[in-house]
N, C-alpha and C. Protein backbone atom coordinates (compact mmCIF):
# COMPACT_ATOMS: atom_id res chain seq x y z
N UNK A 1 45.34 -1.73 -39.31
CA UNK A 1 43.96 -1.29 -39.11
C UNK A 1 43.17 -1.38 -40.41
N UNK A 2 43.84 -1.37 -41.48
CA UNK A 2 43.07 -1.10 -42.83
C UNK A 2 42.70 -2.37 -42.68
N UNK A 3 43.80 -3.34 -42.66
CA UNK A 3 43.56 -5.23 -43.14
C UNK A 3 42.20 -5.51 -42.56
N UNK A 4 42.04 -4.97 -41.01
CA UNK A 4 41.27 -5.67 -40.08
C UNK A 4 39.25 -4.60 -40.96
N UNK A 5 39.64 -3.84 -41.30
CA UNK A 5 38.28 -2.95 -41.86
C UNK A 5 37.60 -3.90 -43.23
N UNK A 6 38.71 -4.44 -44.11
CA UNK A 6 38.57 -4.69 -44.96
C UNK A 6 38.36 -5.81 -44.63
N UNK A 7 38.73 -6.50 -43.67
CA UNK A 7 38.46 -8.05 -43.17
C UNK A 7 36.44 -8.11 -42.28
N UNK A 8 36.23 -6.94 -41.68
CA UNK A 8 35.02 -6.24 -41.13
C UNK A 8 33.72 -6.78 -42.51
N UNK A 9 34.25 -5.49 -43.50
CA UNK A 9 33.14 -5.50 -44.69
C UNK A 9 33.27 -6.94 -45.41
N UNK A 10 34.29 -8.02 -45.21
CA UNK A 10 34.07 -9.17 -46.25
C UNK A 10 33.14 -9.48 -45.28
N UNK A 11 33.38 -10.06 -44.07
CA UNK A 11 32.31 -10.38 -42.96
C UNK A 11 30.75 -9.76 -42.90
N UNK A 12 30.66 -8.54 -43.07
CA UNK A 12 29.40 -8.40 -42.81
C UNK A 12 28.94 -8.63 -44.27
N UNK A 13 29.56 -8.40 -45.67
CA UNK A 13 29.00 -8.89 -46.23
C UNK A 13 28.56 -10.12 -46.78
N UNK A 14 29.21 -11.07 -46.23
CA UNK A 14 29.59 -13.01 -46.47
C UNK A 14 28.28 -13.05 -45.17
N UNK A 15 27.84 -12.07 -44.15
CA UNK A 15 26.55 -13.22 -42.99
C UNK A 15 25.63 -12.40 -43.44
N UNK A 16 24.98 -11.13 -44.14
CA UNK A 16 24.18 -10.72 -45.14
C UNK A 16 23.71 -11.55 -46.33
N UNK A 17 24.63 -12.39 -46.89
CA UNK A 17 24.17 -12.58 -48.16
C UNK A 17 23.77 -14.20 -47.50
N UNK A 18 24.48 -14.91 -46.85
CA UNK A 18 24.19 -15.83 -45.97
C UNK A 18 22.67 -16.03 -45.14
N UNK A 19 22.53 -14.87 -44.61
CA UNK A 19 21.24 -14.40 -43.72
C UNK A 19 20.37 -14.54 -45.17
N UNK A 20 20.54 -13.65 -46.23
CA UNK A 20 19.10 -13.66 -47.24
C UNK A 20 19.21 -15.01 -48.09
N UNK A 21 20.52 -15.62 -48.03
CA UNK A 21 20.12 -17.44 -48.98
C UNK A 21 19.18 -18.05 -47.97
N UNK A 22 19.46 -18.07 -46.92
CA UNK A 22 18.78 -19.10 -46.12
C UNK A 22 17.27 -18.38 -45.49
N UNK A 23 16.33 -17.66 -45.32
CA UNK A 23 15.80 -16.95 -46.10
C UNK A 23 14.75 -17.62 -46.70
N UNK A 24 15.73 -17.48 -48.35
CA UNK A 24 14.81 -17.85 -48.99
C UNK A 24 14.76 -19.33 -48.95
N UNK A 25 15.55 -20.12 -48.69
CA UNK A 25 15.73 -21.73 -48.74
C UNK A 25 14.64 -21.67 -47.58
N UNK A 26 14.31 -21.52 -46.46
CA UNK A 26 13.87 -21.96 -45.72
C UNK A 26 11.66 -21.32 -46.26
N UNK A 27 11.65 -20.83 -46.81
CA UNK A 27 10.54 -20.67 -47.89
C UNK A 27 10.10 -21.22 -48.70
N UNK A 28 11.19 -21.31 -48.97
CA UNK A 28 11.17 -22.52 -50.32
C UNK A 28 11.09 -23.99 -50.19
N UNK A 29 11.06 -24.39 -48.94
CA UNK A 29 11.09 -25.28 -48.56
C UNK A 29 9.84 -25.42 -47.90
N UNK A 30 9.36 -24.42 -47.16
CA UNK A 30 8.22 -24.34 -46.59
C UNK A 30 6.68 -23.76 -46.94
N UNK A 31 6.55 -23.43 -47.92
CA UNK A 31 5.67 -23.42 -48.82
C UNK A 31 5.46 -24.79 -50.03
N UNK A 32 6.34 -25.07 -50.34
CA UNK A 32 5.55 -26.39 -50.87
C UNK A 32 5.63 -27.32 -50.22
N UNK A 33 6.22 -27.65 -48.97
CA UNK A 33 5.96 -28.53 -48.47
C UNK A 33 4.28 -28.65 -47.36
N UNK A 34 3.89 -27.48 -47.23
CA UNK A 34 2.43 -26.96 -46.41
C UNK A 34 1.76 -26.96 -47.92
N UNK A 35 1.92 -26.37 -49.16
CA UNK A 35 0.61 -26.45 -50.20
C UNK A 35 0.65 -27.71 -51.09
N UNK A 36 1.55 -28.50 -51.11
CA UNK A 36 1.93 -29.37 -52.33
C UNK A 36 1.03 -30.09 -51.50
N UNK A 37 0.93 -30.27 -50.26
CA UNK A 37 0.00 -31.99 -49.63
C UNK A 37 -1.53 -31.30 -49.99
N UNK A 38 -1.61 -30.28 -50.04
CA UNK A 38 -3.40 -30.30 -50.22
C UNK A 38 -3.90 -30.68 -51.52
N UNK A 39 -3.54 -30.97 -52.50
CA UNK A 39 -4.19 -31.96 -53.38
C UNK A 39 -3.76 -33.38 -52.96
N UNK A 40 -2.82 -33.94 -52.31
CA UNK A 40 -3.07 -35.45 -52.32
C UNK A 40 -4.18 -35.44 -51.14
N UNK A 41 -4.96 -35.01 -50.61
CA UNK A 41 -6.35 -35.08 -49.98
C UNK A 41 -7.19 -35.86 -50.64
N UNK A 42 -7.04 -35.28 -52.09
CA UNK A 42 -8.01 -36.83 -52.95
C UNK A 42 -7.60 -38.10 -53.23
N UNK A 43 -6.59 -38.21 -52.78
CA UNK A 43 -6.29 -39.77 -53.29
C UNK A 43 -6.30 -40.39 -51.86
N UNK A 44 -7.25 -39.99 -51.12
CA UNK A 44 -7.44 -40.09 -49.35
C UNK A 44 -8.59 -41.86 -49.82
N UNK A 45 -8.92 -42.10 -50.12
CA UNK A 45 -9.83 -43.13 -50.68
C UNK A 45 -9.06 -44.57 -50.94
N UNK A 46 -8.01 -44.36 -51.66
CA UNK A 46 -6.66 -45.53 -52.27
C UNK A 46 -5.58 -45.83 -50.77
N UNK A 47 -5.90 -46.84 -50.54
CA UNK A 47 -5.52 -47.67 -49.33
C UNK A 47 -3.87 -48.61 -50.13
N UNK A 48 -2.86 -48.51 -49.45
CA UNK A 48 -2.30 -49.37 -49.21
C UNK A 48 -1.41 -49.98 -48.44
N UNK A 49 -0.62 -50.83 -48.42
CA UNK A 49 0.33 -51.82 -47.14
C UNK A 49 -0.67 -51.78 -45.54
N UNK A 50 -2.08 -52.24 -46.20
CA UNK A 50 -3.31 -53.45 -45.49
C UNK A 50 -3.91 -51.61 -44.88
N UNK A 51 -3.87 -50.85 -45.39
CA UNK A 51 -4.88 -49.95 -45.27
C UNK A 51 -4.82 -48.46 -44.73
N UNK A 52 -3.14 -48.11 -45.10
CA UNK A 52 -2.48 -46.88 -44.94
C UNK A 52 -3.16 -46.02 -46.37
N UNK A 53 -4.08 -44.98 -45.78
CA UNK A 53 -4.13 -44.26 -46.92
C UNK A 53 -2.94 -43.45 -47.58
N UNK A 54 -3.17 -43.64 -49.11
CA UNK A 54 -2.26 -43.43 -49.80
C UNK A 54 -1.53 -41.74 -49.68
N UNK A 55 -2.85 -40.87 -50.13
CA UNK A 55 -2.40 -39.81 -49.62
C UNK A 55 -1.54 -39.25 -48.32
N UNK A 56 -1.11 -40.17 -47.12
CA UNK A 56 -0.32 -39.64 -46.23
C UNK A 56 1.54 -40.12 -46.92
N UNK A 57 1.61 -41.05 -47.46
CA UNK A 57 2.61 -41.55 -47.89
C UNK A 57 3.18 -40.38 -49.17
N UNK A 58 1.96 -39.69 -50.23
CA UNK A 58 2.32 -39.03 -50.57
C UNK A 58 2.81 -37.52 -50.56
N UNK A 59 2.26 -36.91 -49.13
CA UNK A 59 2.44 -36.04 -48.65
C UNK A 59 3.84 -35.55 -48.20
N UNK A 60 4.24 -37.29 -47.64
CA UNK A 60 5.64 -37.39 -47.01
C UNK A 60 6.66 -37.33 -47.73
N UNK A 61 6.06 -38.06 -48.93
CA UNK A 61 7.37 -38.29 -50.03
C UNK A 61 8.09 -37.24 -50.51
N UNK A 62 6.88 -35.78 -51.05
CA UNK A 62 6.93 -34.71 -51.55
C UNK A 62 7.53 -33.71 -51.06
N UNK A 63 7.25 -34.03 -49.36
CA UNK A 63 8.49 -33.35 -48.39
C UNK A 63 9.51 -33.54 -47.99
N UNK A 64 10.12 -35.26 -48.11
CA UNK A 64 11.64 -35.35 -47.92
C UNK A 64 11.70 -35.16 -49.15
N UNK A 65 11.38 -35.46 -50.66
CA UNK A 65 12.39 -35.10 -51.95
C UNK A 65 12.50 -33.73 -51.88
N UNK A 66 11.65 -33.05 -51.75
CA UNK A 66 11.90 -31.78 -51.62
C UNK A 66 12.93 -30.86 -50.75
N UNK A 67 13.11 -31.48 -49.68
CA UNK A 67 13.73 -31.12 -48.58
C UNK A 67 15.22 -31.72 -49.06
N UNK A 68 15.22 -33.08 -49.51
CA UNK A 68 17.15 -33.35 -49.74
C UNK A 68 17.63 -32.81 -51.05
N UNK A 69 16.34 -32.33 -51.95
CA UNK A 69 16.86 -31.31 -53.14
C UNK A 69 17.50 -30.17 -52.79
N UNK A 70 16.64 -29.47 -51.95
CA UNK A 70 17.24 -28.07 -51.46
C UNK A 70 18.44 -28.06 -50.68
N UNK A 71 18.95 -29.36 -49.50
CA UNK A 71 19.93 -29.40 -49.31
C UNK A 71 21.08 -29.28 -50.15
N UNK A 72 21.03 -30.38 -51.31
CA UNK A 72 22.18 -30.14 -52.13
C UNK A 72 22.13 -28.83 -52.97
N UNK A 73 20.92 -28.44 -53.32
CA UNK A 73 21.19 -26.77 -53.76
C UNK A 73 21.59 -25.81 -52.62
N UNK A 74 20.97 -25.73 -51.60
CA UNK A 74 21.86 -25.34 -50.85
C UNK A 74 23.56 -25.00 -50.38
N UNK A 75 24.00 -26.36 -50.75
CA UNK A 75 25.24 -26.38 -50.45
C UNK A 75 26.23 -25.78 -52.02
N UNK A 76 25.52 -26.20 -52.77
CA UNK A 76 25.93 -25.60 -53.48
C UNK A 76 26.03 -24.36 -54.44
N UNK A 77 25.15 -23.35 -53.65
CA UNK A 77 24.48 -21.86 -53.68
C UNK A 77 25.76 -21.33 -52.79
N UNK A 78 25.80 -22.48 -51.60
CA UNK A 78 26.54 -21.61 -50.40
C UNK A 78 27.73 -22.01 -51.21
N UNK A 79 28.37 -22.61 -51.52
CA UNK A 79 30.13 -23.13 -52.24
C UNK A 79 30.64 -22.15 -52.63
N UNK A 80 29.29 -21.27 -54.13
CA UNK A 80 29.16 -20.82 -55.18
C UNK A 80 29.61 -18.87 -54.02
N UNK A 81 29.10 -19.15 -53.20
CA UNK A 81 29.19 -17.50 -52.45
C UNK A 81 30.31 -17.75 -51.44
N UNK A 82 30.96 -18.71 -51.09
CA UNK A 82 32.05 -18.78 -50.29
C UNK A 82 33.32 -18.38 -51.32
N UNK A 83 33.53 -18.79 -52.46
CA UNK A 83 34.25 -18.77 -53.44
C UNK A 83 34.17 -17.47 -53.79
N UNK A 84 33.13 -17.00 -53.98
CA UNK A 84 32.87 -15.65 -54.85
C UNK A 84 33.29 -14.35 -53.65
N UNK A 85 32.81 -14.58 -52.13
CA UNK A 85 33.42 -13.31 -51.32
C UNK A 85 34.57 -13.69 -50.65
N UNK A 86 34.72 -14.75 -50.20
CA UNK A 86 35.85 -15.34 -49.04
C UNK A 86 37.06 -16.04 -50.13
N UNK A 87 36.82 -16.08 -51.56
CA UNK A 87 38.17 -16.50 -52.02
C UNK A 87 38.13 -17.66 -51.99
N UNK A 88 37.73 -19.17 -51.12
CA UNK A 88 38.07 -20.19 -51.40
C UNK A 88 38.00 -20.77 -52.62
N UNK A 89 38.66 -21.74 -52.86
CA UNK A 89 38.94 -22.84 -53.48
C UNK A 89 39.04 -24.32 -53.26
């Protein structure tokens, strides 16, 4: 009964700390990807590949780099807390 209590609190505390990384990743991800495009609004004028304004290309860019950065921090935030409560290696 003790094993299974002590097995309880690693759990609730490993989907707590889990619940508040992702959280903030998902903030962090979603705030600059909604404020970072409102300045390329001015470069709405600069046309290219026969007349794609530029600013939509840059909007996009800013949100997948952004988005496959946080993945790999992600994974490796989560590694860093699997190791640290659950013991792996």
């Amino acid at each position: 009964m003790v094993v299974e209590k002590e097995s309880l609190e690693v759990y609730k505390k490993y989907w707590n700390r889990l619940k508040k990384i992702t959280v903030i990743w998902m903030i962090a991800w979603t705030v600059p990807a909604i404020f970072l495009q409102l300045p390329a609004n001015s470069l709405k004028h600069i046309e290219i590949m026969g007349g794609i304004p530029l600013h939509w290309f840059m909007a996009a860019f800013v949100s997948i780099v952004l988005g496959i950065s946080l993945i790999f921090l992600y994974a490796y935030v989560m590694e860093r807390t699997d190791r640290e409560i659950l013991g792996k290696y």
